[in-house]
N, C-alpha and C. Protein backbone atom coordinates (compact mmCIF):
# COMPACT_ATOMS: atom_id res chain seq x y z
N UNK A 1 -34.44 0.89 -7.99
CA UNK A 1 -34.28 2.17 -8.64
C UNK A 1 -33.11 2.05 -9.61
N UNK A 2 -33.17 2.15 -10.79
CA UNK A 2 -32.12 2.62 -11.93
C UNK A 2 -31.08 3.40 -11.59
N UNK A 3 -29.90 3.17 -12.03
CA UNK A 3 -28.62 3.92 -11.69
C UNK A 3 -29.35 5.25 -11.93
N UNK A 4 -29.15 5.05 -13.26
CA UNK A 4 -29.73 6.35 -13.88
C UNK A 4 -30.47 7.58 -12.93
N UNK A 5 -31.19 7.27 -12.53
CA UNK A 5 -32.17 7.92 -12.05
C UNK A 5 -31.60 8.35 -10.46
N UNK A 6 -30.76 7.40 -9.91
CA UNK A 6 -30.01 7.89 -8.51
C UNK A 6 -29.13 8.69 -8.65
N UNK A 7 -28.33 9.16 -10.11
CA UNK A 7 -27.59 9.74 -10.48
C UNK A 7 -28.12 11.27 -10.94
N UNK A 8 -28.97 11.19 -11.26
CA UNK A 8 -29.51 12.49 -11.49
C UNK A 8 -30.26 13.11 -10.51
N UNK A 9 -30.92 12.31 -9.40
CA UNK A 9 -31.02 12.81 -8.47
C UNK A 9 -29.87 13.79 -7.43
N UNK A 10 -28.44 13.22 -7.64
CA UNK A 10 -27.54 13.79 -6.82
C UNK A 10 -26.94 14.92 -7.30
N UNK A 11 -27.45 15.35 -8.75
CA UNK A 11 -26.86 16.35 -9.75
C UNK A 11 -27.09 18.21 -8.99
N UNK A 12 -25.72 18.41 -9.01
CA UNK A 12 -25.95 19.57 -8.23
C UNK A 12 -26.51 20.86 -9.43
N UNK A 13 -27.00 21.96 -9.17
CA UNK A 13 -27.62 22.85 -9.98
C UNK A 13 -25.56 23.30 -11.26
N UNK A 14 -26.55 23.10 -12.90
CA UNK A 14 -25.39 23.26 -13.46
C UNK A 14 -24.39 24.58 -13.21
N UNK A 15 -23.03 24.40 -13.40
CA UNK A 15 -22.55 25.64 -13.44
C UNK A 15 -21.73 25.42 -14.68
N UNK A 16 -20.75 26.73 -14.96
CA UNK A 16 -20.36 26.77 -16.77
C UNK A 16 -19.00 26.42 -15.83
N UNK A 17 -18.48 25.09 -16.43
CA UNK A 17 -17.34 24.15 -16.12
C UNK A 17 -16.10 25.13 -17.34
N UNK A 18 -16.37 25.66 -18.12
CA UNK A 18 -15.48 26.21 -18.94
C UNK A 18 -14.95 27.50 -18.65
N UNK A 19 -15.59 28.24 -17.45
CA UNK A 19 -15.02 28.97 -16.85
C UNK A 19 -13.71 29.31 -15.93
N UNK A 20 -13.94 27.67 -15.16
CA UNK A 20 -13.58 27.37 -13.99
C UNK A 20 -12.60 26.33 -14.52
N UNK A 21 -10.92 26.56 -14.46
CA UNK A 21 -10.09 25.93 -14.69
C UNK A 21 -10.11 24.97 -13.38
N UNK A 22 -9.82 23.63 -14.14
CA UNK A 22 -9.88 22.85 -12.89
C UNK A 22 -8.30 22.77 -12.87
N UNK A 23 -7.74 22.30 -11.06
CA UNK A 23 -6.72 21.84 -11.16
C UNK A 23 -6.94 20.88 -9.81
N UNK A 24 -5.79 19.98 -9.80
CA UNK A 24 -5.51 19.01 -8.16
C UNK A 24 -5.14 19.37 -7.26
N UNK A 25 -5.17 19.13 -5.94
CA UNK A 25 -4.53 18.75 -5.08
C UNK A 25 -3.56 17.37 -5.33
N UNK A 26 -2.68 17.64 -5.78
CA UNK A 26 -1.86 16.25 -5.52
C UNK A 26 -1.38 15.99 -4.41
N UNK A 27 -1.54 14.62 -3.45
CA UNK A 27 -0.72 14.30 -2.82
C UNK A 27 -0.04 12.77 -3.15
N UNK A 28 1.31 12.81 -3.04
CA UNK A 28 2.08 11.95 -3.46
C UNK A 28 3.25 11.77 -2.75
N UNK A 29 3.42 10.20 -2.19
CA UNK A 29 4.35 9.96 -1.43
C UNK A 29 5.66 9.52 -2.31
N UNK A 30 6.94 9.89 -2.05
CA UNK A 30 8.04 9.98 -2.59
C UNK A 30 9.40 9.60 -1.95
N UNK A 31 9.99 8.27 -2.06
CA UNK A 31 10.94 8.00 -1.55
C UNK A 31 12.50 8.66 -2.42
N UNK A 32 13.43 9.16 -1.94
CA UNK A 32 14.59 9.50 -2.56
C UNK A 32 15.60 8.77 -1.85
N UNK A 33 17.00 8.57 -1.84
CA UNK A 33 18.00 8.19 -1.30
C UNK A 33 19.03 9.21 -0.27
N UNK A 34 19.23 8.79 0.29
CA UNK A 34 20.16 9.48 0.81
C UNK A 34 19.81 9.61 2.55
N UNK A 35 20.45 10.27 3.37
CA UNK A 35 20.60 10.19 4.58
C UNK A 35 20.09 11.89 5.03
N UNK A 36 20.17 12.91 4.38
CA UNK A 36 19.73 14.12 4.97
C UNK A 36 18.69 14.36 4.18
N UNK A 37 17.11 14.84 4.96
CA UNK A 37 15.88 15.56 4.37
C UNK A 37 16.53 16.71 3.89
N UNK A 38 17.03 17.47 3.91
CA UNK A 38 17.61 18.83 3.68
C UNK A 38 17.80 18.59 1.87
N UNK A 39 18.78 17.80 1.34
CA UNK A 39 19.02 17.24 0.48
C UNK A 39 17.90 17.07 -0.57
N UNK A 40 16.98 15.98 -0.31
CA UNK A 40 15.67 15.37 -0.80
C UNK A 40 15.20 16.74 -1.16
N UNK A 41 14.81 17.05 -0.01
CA UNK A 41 13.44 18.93 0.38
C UNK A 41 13.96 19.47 -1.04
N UNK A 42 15.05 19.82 -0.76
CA UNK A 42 15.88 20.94 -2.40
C UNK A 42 15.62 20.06 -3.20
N UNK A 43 16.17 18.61 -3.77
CA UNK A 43 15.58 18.37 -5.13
C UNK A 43 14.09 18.39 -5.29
N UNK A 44 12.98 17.81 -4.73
CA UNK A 44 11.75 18.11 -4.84
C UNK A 44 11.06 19.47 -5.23
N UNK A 45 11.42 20.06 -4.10
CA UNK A 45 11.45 22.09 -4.82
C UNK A 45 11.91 22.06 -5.78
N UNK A 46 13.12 21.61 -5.86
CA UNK A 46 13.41 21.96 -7.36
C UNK A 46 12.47 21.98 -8.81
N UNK A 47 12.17 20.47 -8.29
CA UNK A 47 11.46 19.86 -9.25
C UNK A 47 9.78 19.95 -9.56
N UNK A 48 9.42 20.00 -8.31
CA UNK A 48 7.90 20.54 -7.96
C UNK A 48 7.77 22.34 -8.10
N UNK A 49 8.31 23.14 -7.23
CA UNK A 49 8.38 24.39 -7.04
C UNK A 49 8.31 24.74 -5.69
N UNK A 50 8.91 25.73 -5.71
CA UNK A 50 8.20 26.23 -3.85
C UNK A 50 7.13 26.08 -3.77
N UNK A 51 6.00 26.42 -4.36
CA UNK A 51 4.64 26.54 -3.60
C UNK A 51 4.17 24.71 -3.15
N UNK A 52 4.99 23.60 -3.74
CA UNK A 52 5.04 22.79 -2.81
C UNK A 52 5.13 22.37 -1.60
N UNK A 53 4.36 21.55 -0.92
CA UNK A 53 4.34 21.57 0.98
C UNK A 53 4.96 19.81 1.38
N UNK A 54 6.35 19.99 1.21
CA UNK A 54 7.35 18.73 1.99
C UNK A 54 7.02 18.16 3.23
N UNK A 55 6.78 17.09 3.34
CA UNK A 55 6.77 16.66 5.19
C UNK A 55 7.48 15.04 4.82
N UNK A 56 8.44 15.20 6.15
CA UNK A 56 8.91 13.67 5.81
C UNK A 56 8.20 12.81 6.92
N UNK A 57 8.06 11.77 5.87
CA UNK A 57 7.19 11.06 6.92
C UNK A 57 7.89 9.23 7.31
N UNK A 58 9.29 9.31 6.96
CA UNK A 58 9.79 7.96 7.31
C UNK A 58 11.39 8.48 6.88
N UNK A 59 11.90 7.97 7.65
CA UNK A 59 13.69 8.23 7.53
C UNK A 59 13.93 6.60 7.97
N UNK A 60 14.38 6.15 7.00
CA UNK A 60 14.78 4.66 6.81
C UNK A 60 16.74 4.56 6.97
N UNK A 61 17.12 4.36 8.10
CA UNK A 61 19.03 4.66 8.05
C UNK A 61 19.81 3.54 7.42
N UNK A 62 18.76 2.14 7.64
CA UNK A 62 19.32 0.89 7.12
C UNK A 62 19.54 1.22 5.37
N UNK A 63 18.61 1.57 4.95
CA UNK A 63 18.87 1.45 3.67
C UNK A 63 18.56 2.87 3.44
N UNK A 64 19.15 3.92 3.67
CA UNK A 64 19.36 5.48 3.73
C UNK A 64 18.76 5.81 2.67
N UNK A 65 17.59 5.86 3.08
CA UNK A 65 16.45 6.81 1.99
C UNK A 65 15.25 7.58 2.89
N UNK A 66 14.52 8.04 2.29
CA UNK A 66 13.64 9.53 3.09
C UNK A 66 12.31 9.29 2.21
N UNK A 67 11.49 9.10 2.71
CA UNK A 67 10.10 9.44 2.60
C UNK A 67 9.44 10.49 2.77
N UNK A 68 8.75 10.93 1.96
CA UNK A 68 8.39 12.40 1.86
C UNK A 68 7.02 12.46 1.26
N UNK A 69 5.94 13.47 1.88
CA UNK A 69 4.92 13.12 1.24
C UNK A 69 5.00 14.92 0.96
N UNK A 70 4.38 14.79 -0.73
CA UNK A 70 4.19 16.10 -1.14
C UNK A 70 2.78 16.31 -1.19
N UNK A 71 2.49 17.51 -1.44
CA UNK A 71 1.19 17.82 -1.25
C UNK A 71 1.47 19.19 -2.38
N UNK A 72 1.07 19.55 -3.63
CA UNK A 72 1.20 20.32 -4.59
C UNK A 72 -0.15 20.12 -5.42
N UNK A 73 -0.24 21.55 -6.11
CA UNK A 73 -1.16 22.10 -7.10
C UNK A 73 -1.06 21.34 -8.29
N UNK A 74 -1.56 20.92 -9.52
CA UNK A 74 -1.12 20.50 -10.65
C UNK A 74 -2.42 20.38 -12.12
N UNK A 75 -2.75 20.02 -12.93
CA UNK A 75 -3.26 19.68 -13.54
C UNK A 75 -3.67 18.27 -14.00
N UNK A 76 -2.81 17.51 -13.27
CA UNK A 76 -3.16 15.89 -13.03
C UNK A 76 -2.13 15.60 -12.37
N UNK A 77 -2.38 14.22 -11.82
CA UNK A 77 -1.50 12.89 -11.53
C UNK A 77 -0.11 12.92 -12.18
N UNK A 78 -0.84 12.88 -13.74
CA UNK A 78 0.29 12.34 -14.41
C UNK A 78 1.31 13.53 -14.78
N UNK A 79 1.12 14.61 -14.86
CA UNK A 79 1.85 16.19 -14.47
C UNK A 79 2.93 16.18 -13.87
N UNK A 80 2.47 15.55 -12.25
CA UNK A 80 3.26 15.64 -11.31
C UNK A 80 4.24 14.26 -11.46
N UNK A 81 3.62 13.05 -12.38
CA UNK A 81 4.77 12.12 -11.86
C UNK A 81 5.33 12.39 -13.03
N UNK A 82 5.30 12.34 -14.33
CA UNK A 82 6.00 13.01 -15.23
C UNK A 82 7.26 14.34 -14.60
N UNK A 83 6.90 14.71 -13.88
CA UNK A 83 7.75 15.94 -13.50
C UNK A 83 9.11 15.17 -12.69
N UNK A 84 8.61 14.87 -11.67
CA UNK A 84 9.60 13.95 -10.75
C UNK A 84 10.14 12.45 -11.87
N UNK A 85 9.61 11.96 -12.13
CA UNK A 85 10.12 10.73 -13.24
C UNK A 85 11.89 11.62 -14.00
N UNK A 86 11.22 12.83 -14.54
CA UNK A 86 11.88 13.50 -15.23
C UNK A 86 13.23 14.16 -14.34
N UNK A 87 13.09 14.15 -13.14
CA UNK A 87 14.17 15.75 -12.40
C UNK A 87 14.65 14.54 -10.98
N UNK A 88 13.93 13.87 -10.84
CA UNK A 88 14.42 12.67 -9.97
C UNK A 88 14.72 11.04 -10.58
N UNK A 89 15.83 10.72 -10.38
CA UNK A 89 16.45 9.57 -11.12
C UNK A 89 15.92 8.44 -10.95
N UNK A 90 16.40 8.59 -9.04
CA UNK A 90 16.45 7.23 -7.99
C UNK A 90 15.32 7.62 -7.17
N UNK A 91 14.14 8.28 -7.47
CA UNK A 91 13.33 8.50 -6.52
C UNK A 91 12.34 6.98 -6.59
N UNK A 92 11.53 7.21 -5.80
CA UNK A 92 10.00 5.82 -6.16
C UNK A 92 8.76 6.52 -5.57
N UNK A 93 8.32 6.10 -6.36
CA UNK A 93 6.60 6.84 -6.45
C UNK A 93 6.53 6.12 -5.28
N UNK A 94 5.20 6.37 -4.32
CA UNK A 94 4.06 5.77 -3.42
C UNK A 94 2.88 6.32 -3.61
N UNK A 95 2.40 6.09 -3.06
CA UNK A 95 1.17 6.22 -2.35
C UNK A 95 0.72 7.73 -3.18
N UNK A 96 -0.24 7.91 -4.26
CA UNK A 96 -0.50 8.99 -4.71
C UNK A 96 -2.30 9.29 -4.69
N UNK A 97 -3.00 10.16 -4.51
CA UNK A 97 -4.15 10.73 -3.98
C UNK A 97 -4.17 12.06 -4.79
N UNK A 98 -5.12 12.33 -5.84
CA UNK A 98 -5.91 13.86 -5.99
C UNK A 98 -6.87 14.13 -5.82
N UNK A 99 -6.88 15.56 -5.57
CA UNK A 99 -8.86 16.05 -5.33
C UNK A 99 -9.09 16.99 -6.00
N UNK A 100 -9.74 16.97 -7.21
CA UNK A 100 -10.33 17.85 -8.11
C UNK A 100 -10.80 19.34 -7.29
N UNK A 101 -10.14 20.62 -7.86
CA UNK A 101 -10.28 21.84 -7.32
C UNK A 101 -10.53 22.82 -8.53
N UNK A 102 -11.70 23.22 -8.06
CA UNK A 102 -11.93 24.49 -9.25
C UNK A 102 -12.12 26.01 -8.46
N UNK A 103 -11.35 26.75 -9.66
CA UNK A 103 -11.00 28.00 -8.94
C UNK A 103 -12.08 29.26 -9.57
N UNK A 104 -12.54 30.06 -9.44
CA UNK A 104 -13.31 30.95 -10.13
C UNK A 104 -11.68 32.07 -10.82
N UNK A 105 -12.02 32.13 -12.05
CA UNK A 105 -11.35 32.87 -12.70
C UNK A 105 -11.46 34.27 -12.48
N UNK A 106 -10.74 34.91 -12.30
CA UNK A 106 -10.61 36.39 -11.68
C UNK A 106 -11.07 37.26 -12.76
N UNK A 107 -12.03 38.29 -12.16
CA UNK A 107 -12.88 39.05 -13.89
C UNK A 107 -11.77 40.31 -14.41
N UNK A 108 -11.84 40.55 -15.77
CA UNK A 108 -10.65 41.79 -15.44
C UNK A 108 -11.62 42.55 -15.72
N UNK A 109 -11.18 43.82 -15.58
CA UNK A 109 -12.29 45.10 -15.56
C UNK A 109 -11.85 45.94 -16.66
C-alpha cells in the first residue's frame, strides 16, 4: 500500500485550523546552579511566568545545581528556550518535549 494512501486513510474529518490558535505544552528540563530550589523556582517564574508548573527533579550537592523540569504553555520550543537563553545565564537546557494544543476561540456576542 502507498504512503499516500495510508495517510489519507488516517485523516480525521477537516476542521477550520485558522480558527483554532494552536499553542504547546512545553516540557523542558532545566538545570540552574546553586544549592536552594527556592532560588532556581523564582528565576524560572520569573522568566517563564506563574502559570508555569516547577518540579525538581535532581538536586546535585557535589556540583550544586538543581534540576527542574518545567511544564508551560507557549507557542513553540523555540519561545520557551529563547526566553530562558535570554533571563537565565548559567542555566542548561535538557531534555525538551511538546504537544501541539488547540484551543477553541471564545465567540463574543
Amino acid at each position: 500500500m502507498p504512503a499516500s494512501s495510508r495517510a489519507a486513510a488516517r485523516c480525521t474529518p477537516a476542521t477550520n485550523l485558522a480558527q483554532q490558535p494552536a499553542l504547546s505544552l512545553v516540557t523542558i528540563d532545566v538545570t540552574v546552579p546553586g544549592t536552594s530550589p527556592a532560588s532556581g523556582r523564582r528565576a524560572l517564574q520569573k522568566a517563564l511566568g506563574e502559570g508555569s508548573r516547577l518540579f525538581v527533579i535532581d538536586f546535585d550537592k557535589r556540583n550544586t545545581c538543581i534540576t527542574f523540569r518545567v511544564d508551560v504553555m507557549a507557542r513553540s520550543i523555540g519561545d520557551v528556550v529563547g526566553t530562558l537563553a535570554g533571563a537565565l545565564r548559567r542555566a542548561t537546557i535538557g531534555r525538551v518535549h511538546a504537544v501541539c494544543v488547540t484551543r477553541p476561540i471564545a465567540r463574543r456576542h
